[in-house]
C-alpha atoms as a PDB file:
ATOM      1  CA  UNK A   1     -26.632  48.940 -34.397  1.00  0.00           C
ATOM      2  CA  UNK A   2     -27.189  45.632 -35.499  1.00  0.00           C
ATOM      3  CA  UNK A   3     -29.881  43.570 -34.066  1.00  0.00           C
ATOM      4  CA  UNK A   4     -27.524  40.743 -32.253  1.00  0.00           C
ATOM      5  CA  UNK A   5     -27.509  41.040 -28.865  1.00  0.00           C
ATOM      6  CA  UNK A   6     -24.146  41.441 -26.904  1.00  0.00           C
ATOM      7  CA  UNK A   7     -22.322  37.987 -26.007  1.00  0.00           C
ATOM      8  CA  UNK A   8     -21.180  38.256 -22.679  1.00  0.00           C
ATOM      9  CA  UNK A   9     -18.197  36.054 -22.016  1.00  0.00           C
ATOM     10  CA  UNK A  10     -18.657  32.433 -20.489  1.00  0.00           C
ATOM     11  CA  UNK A  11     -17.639  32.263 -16.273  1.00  0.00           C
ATOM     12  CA  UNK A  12     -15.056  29.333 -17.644  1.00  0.00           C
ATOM     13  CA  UNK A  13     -13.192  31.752 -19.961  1.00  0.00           C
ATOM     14  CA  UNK A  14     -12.615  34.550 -17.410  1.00  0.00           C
ATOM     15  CA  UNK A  15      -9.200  35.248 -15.918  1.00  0.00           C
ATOM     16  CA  UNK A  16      -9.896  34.634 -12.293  1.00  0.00           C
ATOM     17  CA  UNK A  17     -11.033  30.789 -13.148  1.00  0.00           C
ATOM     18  CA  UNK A  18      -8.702  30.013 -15.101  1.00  0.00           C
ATOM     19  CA  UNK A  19      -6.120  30.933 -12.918  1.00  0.00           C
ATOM     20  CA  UNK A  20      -7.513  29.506 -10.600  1.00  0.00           C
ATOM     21  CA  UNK A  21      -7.747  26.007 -12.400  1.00  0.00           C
ATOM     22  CA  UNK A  22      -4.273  26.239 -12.842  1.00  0.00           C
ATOM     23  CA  UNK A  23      -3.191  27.203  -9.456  1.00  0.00           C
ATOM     24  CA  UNK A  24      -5.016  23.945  -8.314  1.00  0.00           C
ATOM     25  CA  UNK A  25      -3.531  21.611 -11.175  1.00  0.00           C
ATOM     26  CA  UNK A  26      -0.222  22.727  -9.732  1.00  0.00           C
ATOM     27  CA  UNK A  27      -1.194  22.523  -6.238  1.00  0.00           C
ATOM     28  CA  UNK A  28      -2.608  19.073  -6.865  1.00  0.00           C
ATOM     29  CA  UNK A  29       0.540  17.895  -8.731  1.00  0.00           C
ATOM     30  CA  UNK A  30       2.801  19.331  -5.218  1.00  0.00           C
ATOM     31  CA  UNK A  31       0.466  16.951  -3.033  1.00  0.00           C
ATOM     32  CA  UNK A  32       0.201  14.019  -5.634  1.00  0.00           C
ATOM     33  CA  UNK A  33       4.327  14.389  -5.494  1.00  0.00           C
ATOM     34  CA  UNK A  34       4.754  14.528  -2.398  1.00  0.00           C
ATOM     35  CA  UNK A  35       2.514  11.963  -0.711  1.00  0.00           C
ATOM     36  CA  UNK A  36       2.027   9.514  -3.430  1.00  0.00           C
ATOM     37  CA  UNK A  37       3.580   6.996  -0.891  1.00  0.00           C
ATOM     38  CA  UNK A  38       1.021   7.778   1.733  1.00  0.00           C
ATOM     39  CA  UNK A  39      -2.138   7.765  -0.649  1.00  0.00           C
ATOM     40  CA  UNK A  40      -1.220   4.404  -2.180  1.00  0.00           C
ATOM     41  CA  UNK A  41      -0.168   2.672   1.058  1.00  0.00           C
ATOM     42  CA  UNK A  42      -3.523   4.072   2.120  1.00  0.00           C
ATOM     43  CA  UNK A  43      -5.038   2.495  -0.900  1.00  0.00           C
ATOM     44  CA  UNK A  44      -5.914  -1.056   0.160  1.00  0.00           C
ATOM     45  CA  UNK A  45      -7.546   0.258   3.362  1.00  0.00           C
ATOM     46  CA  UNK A  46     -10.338   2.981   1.332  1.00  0.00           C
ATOM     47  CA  UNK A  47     -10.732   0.643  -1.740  1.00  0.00           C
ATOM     48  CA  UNK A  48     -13.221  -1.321   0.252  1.00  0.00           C
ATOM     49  CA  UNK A  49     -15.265   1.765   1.479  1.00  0.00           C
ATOM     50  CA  UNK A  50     -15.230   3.302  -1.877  1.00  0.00           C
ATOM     51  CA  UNK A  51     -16.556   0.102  -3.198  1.00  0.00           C
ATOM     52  CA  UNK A  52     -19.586   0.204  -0.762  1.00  0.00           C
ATOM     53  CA  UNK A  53     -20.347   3.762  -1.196  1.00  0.00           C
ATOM     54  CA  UNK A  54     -20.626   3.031  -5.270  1.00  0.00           C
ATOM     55  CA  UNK A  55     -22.731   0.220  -4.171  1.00  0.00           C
ATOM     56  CA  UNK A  56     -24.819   2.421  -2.278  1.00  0.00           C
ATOM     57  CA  UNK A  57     -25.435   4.552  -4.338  1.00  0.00           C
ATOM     58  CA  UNK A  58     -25.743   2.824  -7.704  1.00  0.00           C
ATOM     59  CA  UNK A  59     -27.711  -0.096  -6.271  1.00  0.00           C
ATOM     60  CA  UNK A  60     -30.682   2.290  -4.692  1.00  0.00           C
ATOM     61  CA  UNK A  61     -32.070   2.804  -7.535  1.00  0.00           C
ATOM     62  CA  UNK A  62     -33.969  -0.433  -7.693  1.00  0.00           C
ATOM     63  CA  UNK A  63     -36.098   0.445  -5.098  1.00  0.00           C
ATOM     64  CA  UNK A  64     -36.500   4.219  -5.148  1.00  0.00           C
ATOM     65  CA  UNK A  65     -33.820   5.488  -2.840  1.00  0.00           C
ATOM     66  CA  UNK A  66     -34.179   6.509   0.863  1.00  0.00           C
ATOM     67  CA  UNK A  67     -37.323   7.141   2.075  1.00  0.00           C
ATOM     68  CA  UNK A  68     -40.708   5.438   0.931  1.00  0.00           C
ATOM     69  CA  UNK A  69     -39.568   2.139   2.055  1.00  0.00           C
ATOM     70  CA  UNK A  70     -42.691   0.357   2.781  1.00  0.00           C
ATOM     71  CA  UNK A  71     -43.424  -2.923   4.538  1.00  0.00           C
ATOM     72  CA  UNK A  72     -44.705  -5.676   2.374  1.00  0.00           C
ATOM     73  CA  UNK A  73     -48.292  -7.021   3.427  1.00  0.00           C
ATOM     74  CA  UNK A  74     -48.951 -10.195   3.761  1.00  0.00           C
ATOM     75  CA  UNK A  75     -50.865 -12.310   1.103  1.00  0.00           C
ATOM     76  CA  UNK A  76     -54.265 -12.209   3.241  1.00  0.00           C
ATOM     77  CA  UNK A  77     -54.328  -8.496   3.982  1.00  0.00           C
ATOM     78  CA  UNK A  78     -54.439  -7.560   0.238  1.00  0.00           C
ATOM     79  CA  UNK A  79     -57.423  -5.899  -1.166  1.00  0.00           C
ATOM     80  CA  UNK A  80     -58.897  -7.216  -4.225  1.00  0.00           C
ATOM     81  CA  UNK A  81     -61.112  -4.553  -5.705  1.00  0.00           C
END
């Protein structure tokens, strides 16, 4: 026996995911074929939401995200130690 351990086979090289990958590239291509008309008519209508969400999420990191927002004191009621 020789002292390298066994390789076991990645989870993206097995059988079952990659035909599933495929199955939903073809799948995918059927609905992209079929209601291209209805996705892009849709298009004007969900580029301004998509825009807002990328906003959202992109633009939170200034300030730390959600939660921890905290109120900003006044000049007076700062302590100078």
């Amino acid at each position: 026996m020789s002292g390298i351990p066994d390789r076991k086979r990645g989870g993206w090289r097995s059988p079952a995911v990659l035909t599933l990958c495929v199955f939903l590239f073809i799948a995918g291509l059927f609905l992209w074929l079929e209601h291209r008309a209805h996705v892009l008519g849709a298009l004007p209508l969900l580029l301004p939401l998509v825009i807002c969400i990328g906003m959202h999420f992109f633009l939170h990191r200034g300030h730390g995200g959600h939660g921890g927002h905290q109120t900003h004191r006044e000049e007076g009621d700062r302590d100078d130690r």
